[in-house]
C-alpha atoms as a PDB file:
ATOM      1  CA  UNK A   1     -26.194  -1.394  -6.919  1.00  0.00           C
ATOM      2  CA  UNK A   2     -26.114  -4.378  -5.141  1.00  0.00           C
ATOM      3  CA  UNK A   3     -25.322  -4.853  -1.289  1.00  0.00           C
ATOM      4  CA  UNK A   4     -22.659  -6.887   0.176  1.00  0.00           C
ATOM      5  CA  UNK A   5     -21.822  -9.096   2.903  1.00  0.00           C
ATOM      6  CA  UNK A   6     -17.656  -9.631   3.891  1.00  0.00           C
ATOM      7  CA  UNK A   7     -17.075 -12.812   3.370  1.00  0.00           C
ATOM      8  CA  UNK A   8     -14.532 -12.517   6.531  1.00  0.00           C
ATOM      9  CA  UNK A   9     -17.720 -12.073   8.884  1.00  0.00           C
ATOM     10  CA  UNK A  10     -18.528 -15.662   7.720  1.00  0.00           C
ATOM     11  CA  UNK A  11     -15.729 -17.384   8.589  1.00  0.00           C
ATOM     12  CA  UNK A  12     -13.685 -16.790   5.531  1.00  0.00           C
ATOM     13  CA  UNK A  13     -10.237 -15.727   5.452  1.00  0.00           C
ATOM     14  CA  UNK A  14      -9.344 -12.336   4.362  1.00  0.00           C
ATOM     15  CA  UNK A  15      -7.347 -13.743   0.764  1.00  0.00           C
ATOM     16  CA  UNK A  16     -10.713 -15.636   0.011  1.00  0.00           C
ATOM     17  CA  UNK A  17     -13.045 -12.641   0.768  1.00  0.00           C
ATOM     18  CA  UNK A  18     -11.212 -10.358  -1.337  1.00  0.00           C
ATOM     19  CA  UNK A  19     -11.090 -12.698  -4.081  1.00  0.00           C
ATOM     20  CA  UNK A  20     -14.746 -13.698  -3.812  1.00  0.00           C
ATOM     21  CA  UNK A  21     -15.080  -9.673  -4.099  1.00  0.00           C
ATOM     22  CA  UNK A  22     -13.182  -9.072  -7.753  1.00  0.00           C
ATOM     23  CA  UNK A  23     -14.731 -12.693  -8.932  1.00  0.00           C
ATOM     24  CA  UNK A  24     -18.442 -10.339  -8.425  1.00  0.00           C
ATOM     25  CA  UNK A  25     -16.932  -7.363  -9.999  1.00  0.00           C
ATOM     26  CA  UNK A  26     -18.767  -7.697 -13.064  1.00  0.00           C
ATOM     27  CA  UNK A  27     -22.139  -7.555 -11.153  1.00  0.00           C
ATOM     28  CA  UNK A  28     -20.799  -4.716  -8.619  1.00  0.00           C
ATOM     29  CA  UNK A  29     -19.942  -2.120 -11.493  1.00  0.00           C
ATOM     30  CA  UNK A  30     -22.837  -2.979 -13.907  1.00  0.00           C
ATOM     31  CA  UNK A  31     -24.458   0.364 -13.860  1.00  0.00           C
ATOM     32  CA  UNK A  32     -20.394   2.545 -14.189  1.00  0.00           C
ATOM     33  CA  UNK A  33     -19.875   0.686 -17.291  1.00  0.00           C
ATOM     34  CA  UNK A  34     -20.012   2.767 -20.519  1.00  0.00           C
ATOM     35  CA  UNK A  35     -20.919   5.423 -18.634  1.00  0.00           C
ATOM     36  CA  UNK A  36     -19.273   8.505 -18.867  1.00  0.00           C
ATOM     37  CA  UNK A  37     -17.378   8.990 -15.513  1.00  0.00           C
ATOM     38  CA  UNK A  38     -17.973   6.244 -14.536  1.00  0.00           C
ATOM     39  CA  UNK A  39     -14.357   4.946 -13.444  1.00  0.00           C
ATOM     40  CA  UNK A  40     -13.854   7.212 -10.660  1.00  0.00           C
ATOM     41  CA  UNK A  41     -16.946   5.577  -9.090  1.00  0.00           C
ATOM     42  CA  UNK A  42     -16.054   2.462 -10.085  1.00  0.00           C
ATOM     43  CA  UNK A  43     -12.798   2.282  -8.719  1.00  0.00           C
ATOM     44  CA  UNK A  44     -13.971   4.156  -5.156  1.00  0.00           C
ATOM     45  CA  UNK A  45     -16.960   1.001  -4.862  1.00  0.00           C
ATOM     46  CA  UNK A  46     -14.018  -1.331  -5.560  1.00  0.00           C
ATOM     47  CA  UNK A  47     -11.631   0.494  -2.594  1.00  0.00           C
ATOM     48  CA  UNK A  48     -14.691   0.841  -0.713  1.00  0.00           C
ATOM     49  CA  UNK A  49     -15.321  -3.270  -0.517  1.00  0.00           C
ATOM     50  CA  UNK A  50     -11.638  -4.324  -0.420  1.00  0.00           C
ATOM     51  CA  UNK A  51      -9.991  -1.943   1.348  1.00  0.00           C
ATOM     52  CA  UNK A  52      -7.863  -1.332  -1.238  1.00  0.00           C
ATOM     53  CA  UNK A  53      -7.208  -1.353  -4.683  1.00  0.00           C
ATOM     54  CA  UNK A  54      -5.357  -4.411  -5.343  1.00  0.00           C
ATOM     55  CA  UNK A  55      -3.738  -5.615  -8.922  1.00  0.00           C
ATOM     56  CA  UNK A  56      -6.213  -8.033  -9.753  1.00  0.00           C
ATOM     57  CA  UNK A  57      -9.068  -5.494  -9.346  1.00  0.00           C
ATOM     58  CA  UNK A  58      -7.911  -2.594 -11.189  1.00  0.00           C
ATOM     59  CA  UNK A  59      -6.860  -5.263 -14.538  1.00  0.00           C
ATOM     60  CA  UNK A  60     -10.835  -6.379 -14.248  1.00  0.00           C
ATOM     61  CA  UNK A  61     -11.864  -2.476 -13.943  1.00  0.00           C
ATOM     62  CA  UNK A  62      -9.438  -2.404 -17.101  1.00  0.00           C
ATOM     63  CA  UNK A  63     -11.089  -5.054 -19.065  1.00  0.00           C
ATOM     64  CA  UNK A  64     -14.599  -4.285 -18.010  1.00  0.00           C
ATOM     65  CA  UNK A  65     -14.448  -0.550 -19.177  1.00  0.00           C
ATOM     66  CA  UNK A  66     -12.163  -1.333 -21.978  1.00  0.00           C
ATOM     67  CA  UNK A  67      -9.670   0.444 -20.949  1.00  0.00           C
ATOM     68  CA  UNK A  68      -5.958  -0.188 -21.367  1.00  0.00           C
ATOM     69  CA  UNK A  69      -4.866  -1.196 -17.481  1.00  0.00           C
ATOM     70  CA  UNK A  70      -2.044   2.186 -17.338  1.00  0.00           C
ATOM     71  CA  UNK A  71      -5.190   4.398 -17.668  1.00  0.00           C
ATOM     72  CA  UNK A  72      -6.804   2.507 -14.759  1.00  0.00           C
ATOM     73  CA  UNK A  73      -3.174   3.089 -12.748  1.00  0.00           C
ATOM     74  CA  UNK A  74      -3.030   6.620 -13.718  1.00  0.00           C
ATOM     75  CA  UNK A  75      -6.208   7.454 -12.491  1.00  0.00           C
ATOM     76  CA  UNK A  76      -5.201   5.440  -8.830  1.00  0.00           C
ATOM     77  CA  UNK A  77      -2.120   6.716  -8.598  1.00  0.00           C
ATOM     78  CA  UNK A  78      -2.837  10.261  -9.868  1.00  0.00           C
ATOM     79  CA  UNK A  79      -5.515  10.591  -6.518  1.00  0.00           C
ATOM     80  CA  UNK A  80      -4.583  10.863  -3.222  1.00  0.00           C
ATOM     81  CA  UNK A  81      -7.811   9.045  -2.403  1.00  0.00           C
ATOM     82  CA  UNK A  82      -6.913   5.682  -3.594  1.00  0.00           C
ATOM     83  CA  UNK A  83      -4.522   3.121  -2.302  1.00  0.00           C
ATOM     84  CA  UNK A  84      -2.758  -0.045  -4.122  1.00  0.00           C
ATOM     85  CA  UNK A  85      -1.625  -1.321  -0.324  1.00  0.00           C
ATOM     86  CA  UNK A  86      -4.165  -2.816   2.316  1.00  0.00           C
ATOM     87  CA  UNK A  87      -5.155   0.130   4.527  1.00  0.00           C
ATOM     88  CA  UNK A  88      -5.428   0.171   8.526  1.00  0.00           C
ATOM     89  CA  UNK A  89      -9.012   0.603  10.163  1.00  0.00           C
ATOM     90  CA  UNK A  90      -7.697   3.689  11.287  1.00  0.00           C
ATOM     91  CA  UNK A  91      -6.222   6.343   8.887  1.00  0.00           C
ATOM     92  CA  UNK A  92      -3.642   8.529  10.683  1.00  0.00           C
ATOM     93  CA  UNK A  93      -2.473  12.065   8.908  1.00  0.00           C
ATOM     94  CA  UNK A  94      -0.175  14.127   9.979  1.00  0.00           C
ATOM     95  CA  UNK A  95      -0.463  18.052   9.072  1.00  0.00           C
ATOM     96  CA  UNK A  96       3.095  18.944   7.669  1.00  0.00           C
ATOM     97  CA  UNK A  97       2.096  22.248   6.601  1.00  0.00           C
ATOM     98  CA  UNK A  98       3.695  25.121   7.426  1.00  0.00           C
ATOM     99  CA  UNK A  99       1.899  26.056  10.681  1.00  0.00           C
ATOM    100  CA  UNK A 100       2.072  22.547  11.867  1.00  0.00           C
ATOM    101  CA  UNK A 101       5.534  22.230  10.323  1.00  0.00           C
ATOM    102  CA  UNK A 102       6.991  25.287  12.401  1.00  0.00           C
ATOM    103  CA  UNK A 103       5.213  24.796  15.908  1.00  0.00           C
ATOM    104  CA  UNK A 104       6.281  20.403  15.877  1.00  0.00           C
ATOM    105  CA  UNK A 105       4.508  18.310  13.318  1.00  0.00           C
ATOM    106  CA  UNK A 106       7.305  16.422  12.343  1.00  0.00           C
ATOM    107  CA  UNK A 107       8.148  15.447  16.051  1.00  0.00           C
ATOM    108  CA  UNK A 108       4.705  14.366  16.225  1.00  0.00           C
ATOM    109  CA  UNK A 109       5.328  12.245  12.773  1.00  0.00           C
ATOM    110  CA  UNK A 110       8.395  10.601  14.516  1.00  0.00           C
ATOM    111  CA  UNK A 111       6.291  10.237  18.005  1.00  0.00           C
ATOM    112  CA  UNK A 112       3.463   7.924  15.459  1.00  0.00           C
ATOM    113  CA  UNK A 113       6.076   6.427  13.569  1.00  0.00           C
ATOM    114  CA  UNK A 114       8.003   5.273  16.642  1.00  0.00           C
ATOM    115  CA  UNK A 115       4.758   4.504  18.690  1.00  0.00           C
ATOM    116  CA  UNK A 116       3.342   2.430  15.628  1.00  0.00           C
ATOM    117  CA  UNK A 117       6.844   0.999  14.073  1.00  0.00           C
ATOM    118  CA  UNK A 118       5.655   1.916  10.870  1.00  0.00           C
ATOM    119  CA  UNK A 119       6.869   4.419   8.446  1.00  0.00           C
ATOM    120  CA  UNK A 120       4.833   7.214   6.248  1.00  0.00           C
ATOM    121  CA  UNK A 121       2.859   5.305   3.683  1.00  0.00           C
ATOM    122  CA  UNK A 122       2.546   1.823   5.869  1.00  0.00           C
ATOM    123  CA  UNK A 123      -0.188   0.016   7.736  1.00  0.00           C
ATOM    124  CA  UNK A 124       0.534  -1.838  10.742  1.00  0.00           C
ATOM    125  CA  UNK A 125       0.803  -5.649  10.595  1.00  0.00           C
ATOM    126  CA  UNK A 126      -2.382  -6.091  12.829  1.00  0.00           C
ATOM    127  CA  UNK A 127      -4.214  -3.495   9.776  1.00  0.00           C
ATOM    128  CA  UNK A 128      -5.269  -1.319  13.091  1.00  0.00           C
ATOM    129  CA  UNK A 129      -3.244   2.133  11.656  1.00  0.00           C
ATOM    130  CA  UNK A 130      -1.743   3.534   8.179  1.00  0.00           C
ATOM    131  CA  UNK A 131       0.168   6.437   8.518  1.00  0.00           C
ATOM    132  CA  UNK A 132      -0.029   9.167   6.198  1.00  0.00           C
ATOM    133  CA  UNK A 133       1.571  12.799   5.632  1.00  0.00           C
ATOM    134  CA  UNK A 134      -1.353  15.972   4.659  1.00  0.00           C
ATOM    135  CA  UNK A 135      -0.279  19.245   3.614  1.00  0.00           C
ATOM    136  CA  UNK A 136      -2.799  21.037   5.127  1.00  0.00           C
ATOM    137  CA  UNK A 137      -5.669  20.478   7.083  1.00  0.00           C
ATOM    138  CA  UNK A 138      -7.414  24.026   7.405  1.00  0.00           C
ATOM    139  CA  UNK A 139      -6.663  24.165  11.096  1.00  0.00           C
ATOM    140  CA  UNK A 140      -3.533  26.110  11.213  1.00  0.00           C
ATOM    141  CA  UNK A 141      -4.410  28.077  14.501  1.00  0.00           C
ATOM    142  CA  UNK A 142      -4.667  24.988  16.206  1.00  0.00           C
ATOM    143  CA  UNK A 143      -1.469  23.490  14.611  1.00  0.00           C
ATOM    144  CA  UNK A 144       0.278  20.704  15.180  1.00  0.00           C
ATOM    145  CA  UNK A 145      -2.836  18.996  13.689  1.00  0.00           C
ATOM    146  CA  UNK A 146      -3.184  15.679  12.804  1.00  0.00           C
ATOM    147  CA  UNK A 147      -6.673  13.253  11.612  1.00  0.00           C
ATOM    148  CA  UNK A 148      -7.500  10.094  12.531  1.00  0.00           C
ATOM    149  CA  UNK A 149      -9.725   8.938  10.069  1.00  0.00           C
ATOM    150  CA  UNK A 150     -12.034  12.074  10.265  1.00  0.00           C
ATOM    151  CA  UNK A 151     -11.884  13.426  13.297  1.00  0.00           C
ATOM    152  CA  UNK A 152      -9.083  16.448  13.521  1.00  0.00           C
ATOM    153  CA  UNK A 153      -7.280  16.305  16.640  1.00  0.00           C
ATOM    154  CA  UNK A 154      -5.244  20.138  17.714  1.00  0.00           C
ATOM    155  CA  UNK A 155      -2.250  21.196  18.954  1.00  0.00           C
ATOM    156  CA  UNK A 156      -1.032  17.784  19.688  1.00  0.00           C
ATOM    157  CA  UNK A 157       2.036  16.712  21.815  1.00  0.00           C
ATOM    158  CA  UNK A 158       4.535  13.888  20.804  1.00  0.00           C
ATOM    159  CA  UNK A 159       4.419  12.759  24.726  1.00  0.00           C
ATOM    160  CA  UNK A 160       0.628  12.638  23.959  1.00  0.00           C
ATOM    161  CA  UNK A 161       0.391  10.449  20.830  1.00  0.00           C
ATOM    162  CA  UNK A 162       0.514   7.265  22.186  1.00  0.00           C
ATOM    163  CA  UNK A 163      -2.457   7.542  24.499  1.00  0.00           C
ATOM    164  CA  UNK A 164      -4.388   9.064  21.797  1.00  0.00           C
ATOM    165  CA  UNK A 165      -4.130   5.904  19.602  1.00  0.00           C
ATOM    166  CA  UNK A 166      -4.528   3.698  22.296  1.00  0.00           C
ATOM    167  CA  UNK A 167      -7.921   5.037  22.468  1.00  0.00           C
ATOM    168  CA  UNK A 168      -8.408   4.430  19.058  1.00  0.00           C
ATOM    169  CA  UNK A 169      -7.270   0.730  19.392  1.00  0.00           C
ATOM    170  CA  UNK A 170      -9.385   0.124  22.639  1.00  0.00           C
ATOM    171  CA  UNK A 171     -12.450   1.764  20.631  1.00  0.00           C
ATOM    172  CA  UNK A 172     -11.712  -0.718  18.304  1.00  0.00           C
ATOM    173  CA  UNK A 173     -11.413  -3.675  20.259  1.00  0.00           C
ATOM    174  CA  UNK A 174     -15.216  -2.777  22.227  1.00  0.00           C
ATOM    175  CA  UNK A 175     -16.755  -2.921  18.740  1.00  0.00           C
ATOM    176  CA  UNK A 176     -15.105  -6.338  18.061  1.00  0.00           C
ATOM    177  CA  UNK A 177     -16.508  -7.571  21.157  1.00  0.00           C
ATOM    178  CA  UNK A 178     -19.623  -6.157  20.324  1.00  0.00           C
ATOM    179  CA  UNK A 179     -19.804  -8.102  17.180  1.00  0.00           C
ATOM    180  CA  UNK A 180     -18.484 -10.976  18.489  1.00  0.00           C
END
């Protein structure tokens, strides 16, 4: 398999990178093609460089495994794993279970939907946070539980929620500056 560079750490805008991405599709998924299983890998390589799984990508994933383009959506939409939208940096989930139901996780949903302005299913405009809804998390002693990409965070408070993300913003913002 062949490594990448984003073309957004060179200067190029975010619509060109992606683009530049499905053009080398062909080349990226060489060794998946005709091989059994081998959309499943395809398609998380694909996420995995974009982001996402945009429309443009998943009709070249269709034409390179010869496969008609609903199969391709089936599979994406059948797994919780993929996504057809642009995803934050972070990935919020929110334990609705019922442990985390019963002692407050949907106060804590409406504490990150408020704090973010986003609803369930949504990234932010500034692609820092998607919010996202988990039936369980295997933490149910600690409940209300909710993940931030993966690490769990227990027995969480609405009043709380915004200064946890804020740390997850700031942490973001010292890499940045870092790279920059």
């Amino acid at each position: 398999m062949a490594t990448t560079t984003c073309a957004c750490q060179a200067g190029v805008g975010e619509a060109e990178a992606e683009a530049a991405l499905i053009a080398r599709l062909d080349e990226l998924l060489a060794d998946y093609i005709g091989k059994p299983g081998g959309l499943i890998p395809a398609l998380q390589l694909t996420q995995k460089l974009i982001g996402y799984l945009p429309d443009e990508a998943m009709r070249r994933i269709s034409e390179l495994f010869d496969k008609p383009y609903s199969e391709v959506t089936g599979v994406v939409t059948f797994y919780s794993f993929f996504s057809t939208q642009p995803r934050g940096k972070c990935l919020v989930r929110v334990c609705l279970g019922t442990a985390c139901y019963v002692r407050g996780g949907k106060e804590v949903l409406e504490a990150i939907k408020k704090h973010l302005a986003i609803e369930v299913g949504q990234t932010t405009a500034d692609r820092n946070f998607s919010l996202e809804v988990g039936r369980c998390f295997g933490a149910c002693g600690l409940a209300p539980v909710i993940m931030v990409n993966d690490d769990v965070h227990q027995r969480v408070k609405p009043a709380r929620v915004g200064e946890l993300l804020k740390a997850y913003a700031a942490a973001d913002e010292a890499a940045q500056a870092e790279v920059a």
